[in-house]
N, C-alpha and C. Protein backbone atom coordinates (compact mmCIF):
# COMPACT_ATOMS: atom_id res chain seq x y z
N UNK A 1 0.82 -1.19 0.00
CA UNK A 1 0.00 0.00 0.00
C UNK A 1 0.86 1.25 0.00
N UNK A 2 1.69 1.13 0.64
CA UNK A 2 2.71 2.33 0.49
C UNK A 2 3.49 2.72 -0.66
N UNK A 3 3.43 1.67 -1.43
CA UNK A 3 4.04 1.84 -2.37
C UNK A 3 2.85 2.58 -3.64
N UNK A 4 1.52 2.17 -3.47
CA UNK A 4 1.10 2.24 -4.04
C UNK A 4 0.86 4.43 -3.98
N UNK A 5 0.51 4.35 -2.90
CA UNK A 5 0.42 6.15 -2.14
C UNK A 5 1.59 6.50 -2.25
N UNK A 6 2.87 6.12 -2.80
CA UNK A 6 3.96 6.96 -3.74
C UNK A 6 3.71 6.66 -4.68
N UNK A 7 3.57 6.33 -5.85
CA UNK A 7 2.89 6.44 -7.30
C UNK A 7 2.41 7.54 -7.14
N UNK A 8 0.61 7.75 -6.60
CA UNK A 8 -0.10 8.47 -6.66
C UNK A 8 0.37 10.14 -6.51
N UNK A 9 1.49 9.80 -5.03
CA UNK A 9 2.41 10.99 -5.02
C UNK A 9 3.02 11.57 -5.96
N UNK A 10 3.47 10.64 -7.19
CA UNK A 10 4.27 11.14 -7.69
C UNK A 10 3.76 11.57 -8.82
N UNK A 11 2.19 10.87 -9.11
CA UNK A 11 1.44 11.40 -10.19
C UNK A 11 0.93 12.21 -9.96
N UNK A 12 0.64 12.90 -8.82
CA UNK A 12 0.24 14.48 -8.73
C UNK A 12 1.27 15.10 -9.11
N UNK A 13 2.31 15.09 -8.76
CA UNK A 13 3.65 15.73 -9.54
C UNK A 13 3.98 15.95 -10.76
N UNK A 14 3.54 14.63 -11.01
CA UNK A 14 3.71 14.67 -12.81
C UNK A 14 2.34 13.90 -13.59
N UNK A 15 1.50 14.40 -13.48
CA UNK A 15 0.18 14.09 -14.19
C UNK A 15 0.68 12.57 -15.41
N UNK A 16 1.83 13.24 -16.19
CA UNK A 16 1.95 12.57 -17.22
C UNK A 16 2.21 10.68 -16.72
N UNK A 17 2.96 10.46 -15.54
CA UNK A 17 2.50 9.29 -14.93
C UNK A 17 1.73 8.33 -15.00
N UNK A 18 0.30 9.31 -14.43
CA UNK A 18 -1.16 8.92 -14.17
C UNK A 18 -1.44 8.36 -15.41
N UNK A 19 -1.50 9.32 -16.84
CA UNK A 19 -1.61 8.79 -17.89
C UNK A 19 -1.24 7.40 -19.12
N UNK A 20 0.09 7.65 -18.48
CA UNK A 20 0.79 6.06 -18.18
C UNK A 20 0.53 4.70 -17.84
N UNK A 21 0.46 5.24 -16.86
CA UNK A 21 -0.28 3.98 -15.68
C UNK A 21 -1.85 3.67 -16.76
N UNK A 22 -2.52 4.29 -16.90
CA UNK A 22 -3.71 4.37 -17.58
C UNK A 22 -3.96 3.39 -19.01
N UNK A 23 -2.82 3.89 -19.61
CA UNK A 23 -1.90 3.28 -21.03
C UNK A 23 -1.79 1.77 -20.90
N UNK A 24 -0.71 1.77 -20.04
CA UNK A 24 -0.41 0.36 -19.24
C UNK A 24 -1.71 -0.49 -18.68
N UNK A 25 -2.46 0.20 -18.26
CA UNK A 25 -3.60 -0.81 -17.60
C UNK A 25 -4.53 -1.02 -19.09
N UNK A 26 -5.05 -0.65 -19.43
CA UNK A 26 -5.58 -0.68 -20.98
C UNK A 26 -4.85 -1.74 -22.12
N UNK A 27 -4.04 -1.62 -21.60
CA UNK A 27 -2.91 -2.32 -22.93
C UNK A 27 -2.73 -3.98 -22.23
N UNK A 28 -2.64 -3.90 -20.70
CA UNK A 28 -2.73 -5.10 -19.84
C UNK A 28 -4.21 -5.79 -20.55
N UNK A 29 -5.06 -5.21 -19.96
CA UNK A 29 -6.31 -5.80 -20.19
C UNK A 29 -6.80 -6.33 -21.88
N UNK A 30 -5.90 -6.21 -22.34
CA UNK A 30 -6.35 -6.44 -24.61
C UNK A 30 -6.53 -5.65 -25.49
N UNK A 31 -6.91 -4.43 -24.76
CA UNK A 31 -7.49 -3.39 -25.69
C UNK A 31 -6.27 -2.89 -26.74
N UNK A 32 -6.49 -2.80 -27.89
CA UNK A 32 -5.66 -2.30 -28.79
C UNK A 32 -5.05 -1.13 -28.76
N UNK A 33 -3.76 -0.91 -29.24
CA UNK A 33 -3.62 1.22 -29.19
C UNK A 33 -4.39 1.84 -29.83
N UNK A 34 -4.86 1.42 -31.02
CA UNK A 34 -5.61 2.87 -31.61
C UNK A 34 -6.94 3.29 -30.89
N UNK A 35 -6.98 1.74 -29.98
CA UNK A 35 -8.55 2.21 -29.18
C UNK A 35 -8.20 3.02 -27.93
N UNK A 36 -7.10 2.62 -27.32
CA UNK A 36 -6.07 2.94 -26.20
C UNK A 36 -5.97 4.64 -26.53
N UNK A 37 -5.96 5.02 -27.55
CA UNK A 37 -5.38 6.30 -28.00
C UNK A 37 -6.74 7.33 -28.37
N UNK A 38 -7.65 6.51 -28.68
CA UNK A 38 -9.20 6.97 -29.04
C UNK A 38 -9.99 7.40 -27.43
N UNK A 39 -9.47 6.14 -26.58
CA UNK A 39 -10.34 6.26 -25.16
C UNK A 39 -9.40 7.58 -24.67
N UNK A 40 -8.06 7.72 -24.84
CA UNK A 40 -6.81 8.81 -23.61
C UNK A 40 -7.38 9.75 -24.32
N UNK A 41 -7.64 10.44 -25.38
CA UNK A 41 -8.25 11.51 -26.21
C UNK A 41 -10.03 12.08 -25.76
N UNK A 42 -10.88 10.70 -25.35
CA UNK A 42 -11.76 11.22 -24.97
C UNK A 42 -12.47 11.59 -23.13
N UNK A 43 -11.19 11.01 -22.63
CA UNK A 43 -11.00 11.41 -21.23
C UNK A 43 -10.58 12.84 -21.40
N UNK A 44 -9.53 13.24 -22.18
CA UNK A 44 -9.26 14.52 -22.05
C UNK A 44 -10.07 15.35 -22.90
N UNK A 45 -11.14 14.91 -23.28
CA UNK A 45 -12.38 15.68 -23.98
C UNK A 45 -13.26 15.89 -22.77
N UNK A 46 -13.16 14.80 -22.47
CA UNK A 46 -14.56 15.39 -20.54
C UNK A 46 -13.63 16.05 -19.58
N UNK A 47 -12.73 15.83 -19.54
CA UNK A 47 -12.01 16.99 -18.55
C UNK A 47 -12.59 18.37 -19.22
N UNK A 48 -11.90 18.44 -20.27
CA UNK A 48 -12.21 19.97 -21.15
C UNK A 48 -13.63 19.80 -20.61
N UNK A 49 -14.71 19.46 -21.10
CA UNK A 49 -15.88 19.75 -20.68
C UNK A 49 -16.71 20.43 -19.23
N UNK A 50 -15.99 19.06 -18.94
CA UNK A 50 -16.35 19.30 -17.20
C UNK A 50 -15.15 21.04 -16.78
N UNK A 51 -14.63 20.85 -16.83
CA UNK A 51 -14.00 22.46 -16.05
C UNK A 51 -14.71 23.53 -17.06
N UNK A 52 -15.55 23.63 -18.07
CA UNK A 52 -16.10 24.80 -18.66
C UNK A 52 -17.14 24.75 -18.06
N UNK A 53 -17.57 23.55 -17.97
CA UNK A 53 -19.14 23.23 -16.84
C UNK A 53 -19.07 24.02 -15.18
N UNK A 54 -18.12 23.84 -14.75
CA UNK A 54 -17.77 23.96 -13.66
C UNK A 54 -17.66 25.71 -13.08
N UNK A 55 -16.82 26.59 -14.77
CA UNK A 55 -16.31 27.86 -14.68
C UNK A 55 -17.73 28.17 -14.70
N UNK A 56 -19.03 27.64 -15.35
CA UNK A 56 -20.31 28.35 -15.55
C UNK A 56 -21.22 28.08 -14.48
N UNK A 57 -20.78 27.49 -13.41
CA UNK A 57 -21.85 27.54 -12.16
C UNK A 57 -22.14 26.45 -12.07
N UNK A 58 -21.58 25.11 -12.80
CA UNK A 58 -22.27 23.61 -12.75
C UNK A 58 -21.56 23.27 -11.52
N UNK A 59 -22.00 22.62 -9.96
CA UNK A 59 -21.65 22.34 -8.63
C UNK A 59 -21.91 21.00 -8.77
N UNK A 60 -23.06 20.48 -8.37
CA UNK A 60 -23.33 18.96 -8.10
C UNK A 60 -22.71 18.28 -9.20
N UNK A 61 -22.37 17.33 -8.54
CA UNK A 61 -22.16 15.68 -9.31
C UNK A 61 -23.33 15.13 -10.11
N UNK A 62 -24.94 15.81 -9.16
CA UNK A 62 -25.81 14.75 -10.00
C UNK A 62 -26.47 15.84 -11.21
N UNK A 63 -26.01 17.05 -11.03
CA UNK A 63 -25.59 18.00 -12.41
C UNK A 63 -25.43 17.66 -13.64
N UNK A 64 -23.73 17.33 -13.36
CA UNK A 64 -23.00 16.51 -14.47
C UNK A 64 -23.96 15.36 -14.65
N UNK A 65 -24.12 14.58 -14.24
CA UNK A 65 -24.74 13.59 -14.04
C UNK A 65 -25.86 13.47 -15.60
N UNK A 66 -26.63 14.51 -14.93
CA UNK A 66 -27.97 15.09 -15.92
C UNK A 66 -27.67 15.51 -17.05
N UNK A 67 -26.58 16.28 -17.34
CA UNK A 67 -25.62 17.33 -18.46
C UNK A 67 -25.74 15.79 -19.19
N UNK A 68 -24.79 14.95 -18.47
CA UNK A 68 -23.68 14.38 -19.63
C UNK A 68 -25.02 12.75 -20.39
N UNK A 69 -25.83 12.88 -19.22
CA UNK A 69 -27.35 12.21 -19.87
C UNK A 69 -27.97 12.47 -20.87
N UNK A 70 -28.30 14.50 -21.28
CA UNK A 70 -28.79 15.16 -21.91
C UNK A 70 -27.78 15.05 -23.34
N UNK A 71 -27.02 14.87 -23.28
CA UNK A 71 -25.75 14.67 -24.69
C UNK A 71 -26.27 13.08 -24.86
N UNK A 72 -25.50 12.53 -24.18
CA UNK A 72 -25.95 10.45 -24.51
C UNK A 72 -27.22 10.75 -25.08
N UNK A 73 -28.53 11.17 -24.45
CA UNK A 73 -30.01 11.10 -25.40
C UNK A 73 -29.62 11.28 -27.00
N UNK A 74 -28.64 12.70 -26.73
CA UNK A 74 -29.38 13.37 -28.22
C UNK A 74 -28.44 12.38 -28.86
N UNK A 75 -27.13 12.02 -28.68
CA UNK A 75 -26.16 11.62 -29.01
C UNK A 75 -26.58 9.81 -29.55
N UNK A 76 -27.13 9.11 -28.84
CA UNK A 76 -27.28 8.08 -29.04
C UNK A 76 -29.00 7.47 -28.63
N UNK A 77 -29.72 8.50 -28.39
CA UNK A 77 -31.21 7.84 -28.15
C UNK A 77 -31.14 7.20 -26.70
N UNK A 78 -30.14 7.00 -25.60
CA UNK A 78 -29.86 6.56 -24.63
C UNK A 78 -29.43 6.86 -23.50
N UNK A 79 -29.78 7.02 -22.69
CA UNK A 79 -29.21 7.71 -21.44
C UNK A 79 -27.66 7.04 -20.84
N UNK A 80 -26.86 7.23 -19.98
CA UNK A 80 -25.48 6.18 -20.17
C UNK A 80 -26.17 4.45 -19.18
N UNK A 81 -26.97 5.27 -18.36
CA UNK A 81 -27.79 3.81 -17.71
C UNK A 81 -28.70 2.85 -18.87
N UNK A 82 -29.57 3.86 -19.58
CA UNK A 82 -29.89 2.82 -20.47
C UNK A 82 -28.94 1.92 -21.58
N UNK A 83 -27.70 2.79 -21.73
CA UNK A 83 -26.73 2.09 -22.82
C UNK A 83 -26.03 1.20 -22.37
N UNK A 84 -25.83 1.13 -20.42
CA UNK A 84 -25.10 0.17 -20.10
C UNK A 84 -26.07 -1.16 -20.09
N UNK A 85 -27.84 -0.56 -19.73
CA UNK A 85 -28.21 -2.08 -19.80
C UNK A 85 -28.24 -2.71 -21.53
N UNK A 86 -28.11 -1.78 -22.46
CA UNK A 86 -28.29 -2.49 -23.69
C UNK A 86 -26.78 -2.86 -23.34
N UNK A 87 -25.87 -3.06 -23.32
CA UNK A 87 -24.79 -3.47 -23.49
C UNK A 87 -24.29 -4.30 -22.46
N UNK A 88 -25.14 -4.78 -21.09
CA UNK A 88 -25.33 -6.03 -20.54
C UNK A 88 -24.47 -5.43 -19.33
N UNK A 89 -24.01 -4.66 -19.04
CA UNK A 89 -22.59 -3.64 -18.14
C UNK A 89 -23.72 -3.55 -16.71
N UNK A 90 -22.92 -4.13 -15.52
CA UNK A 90 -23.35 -4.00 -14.10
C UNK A 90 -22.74 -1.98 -13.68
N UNK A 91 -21.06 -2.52 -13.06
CA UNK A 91 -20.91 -1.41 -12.19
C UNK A 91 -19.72 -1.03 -13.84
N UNK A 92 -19.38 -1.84 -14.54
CA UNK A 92 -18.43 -1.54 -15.51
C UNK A 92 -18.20 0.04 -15.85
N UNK A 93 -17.09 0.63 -16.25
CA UNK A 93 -17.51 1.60 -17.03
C UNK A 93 -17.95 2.01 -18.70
N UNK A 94 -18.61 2.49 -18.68
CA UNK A 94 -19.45 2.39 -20.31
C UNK A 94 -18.26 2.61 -21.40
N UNK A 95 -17.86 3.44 -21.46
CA UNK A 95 -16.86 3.83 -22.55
C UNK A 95 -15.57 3.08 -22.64
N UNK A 96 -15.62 2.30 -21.51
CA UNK A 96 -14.18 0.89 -21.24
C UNK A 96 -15.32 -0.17 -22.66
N UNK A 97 -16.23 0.40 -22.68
CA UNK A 97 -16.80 -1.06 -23.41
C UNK A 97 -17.68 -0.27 -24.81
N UNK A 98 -17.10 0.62 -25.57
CA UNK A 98 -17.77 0.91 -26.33
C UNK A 98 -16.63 1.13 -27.90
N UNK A 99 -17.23 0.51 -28.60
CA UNK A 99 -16.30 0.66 -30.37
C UNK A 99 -15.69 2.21 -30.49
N UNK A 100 -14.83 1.87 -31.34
CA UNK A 100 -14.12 3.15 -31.67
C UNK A 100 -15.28 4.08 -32.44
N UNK A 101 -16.21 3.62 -32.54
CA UNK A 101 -17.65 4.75 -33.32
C UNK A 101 -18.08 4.93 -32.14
N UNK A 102 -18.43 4.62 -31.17
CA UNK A 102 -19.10 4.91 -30.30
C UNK A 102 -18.71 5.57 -29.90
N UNK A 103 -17.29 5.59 -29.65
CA UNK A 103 -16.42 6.66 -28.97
C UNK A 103 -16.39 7.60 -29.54
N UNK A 104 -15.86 7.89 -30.62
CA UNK A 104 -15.72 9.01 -31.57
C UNK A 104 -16.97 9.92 -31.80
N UNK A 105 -17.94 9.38 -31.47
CA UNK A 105 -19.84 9.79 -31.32
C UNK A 105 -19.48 10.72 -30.20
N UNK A 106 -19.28 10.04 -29.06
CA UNK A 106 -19.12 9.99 -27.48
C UNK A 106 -18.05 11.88 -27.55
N UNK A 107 -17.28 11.19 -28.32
CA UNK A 107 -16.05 13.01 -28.07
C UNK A 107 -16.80 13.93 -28.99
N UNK A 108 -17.56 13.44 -30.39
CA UNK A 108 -18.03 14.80 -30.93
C UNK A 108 -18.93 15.10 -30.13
N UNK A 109 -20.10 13.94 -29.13
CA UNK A 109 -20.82 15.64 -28.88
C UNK A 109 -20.41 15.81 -27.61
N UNK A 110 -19.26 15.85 -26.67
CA UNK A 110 -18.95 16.64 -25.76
C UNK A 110 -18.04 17.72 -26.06
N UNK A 111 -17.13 17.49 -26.97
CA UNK A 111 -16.34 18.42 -28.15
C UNK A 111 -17.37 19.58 -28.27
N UNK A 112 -18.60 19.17 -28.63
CA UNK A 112 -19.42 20.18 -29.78
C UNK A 112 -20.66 20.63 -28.45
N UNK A 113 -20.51 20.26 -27.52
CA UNK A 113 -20.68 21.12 -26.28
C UNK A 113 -20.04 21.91 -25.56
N UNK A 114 -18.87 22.04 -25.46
CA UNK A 114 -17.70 22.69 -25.03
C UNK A 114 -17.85 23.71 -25.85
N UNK A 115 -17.93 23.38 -27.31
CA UNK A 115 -17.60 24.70 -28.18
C UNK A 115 -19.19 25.72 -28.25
N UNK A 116 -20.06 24.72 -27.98
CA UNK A 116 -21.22 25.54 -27.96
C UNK A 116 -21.24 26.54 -26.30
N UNK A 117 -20.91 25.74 -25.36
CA UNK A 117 -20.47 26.24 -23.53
C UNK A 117 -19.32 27.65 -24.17
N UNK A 118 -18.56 27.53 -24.27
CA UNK A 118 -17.71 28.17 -24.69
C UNK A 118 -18.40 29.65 -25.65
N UNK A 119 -18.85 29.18 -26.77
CA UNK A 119 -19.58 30.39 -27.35
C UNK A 119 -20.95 31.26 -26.88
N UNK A 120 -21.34 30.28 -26.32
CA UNK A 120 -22.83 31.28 -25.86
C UNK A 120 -22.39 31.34 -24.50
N UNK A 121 -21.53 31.16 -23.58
CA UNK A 121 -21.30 31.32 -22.26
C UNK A 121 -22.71 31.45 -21.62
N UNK A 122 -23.10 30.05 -21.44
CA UNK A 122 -24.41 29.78 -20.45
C UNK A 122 -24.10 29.86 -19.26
N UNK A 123 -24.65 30.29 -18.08
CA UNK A 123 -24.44 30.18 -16.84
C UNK A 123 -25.12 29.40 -15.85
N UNK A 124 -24.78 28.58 -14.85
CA UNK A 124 -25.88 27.67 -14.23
C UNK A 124 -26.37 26.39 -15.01
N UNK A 125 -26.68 25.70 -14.41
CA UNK A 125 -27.40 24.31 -14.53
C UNK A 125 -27.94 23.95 -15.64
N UNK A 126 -29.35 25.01 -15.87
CA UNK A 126 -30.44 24.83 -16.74
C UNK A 126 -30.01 25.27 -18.33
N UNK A 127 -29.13 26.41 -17.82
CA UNK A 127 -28.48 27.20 -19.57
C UNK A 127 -27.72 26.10 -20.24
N UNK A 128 -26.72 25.42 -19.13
CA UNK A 128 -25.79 24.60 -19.70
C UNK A 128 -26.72 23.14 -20.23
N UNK A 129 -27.34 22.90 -19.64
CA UNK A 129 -28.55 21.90 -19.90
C UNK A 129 -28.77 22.08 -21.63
N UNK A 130 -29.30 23.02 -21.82
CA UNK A 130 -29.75 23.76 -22.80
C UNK A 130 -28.33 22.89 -24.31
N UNK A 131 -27.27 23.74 -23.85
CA UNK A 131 -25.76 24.05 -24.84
C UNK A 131 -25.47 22.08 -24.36
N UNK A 132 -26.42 21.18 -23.47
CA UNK A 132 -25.32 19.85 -23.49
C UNK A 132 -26.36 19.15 -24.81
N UNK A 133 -27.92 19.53 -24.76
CA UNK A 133 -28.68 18.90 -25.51
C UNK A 133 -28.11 19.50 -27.26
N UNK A 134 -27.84 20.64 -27.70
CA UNK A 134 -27.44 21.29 -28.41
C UNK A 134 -26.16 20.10 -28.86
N UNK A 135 -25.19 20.02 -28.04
CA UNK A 135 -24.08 19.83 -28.36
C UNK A 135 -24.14 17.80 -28.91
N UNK A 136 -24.88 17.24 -28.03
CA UNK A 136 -25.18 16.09 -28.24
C UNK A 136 -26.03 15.87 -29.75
N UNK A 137 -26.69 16.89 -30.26
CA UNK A 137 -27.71 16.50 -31.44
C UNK A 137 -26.89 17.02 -32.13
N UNK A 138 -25.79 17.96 -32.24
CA UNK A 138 -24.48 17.41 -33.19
C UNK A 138 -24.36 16.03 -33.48
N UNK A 139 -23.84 15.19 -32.64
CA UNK A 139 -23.16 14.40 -32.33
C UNK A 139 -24.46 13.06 -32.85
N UNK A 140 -25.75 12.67 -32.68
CA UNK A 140 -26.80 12.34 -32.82
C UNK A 140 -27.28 12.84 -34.38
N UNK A 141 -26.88 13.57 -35.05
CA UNK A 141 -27.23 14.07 -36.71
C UNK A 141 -26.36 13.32 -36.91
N UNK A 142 -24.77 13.51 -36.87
CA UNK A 142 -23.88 12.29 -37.70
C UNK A 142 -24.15 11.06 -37.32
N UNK A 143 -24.25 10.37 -36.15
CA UNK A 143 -24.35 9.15 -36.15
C UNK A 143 -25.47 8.54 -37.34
N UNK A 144 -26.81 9.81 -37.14
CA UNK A 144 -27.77 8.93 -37.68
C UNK A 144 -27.68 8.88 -39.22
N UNK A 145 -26.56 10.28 -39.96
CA UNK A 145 -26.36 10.28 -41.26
C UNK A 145 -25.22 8.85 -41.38
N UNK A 146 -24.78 8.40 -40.33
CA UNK A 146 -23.89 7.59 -40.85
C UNK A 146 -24.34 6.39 -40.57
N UNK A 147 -25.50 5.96 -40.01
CA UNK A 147 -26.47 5.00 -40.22
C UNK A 147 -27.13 4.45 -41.39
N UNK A 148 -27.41 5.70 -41.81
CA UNK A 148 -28.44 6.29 -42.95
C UNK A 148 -27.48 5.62 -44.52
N UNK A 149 -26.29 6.13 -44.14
CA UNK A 149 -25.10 6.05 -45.19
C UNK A 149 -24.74 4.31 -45.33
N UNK A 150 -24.38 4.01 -44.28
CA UNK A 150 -24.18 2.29 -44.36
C UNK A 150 -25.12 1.54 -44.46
N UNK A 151 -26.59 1.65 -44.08
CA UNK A 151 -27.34 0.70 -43.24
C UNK A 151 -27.15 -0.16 -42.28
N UNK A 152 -26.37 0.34 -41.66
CA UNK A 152 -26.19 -0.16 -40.66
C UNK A 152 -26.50 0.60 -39.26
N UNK A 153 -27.10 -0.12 -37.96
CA UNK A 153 -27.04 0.45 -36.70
C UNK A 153 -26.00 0.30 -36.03
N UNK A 154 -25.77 1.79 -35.30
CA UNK A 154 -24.44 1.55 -34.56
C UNK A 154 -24.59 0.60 -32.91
């Protein structure tokens, strides 16, 4: 255990660590790099998100919570609870278990919420509510043009 609470020490120090470690556990478990490199890209897409959320008055957890629900709807017709039961997922995390489309869905519309948070500078809960549904039916138009395009469901 001690060893483990110097790591952590030392990844507050150097973030780039943490990221590492992250790399390494991903790469342990099967997952490929380009998915490895798709998932480290869209962690640092919800960071970006979440601290613009945060600069505009977003406080609670069950906030975010609601925000990042209101994107999954527009984004995929699914809330992240309903996508984990289509996808059979107990306590798992969702995006540990979702295709490189899903993902890439998953970063445009928090991407294209950020940039909408960012341009209309909403303030509070309900505004940002507003700019997450916005940003998700980005993200929910391509999927469904690229449904539309293959015939295929994602």
């Amino acid at each position: 255990m001690a060893q483990v609470g110097s790591e952590r020490l030392e990844e507050i120090e150097n973030p780039e660590l943490a990221t590492q470690r992250t790399r390494e556990l991903y790469k342990a478990k099967g997952y490929p790099d380009d998915w490895i490199e798709k998932r480290m890209r869209s962690i640092a897409i919800r960071e970006e998100l979440t601290e613009e959320w945060k600069n505009r008055g977003v406080r609670e957890q069950l906030e975010y919570a609601i925000l990042t629900a209101e994107i999954s709807k527009e984004t995929f017709g699914l809330t992240p609870s309903e996508y984990k039961k289509v996808k059979g997922l107990n306590s798992q995390n969702l995006r540990d278990h979702m295709t490189d489309l899903e993902l890439i869905f998953s970063m445009l519309g928090e991407a294209s919420t950020t940039e909408i948070v960012k341009t209309k500078n909403p303030k509070g809960f309900i505004e940002n509510k507003k700019a997450a549904k916005q940003g998700g039916d980005v993200a929910g138009n391509a999927r469904k043009e690229l449904e539309q395009k293959t015939g295929k469901k994602l």
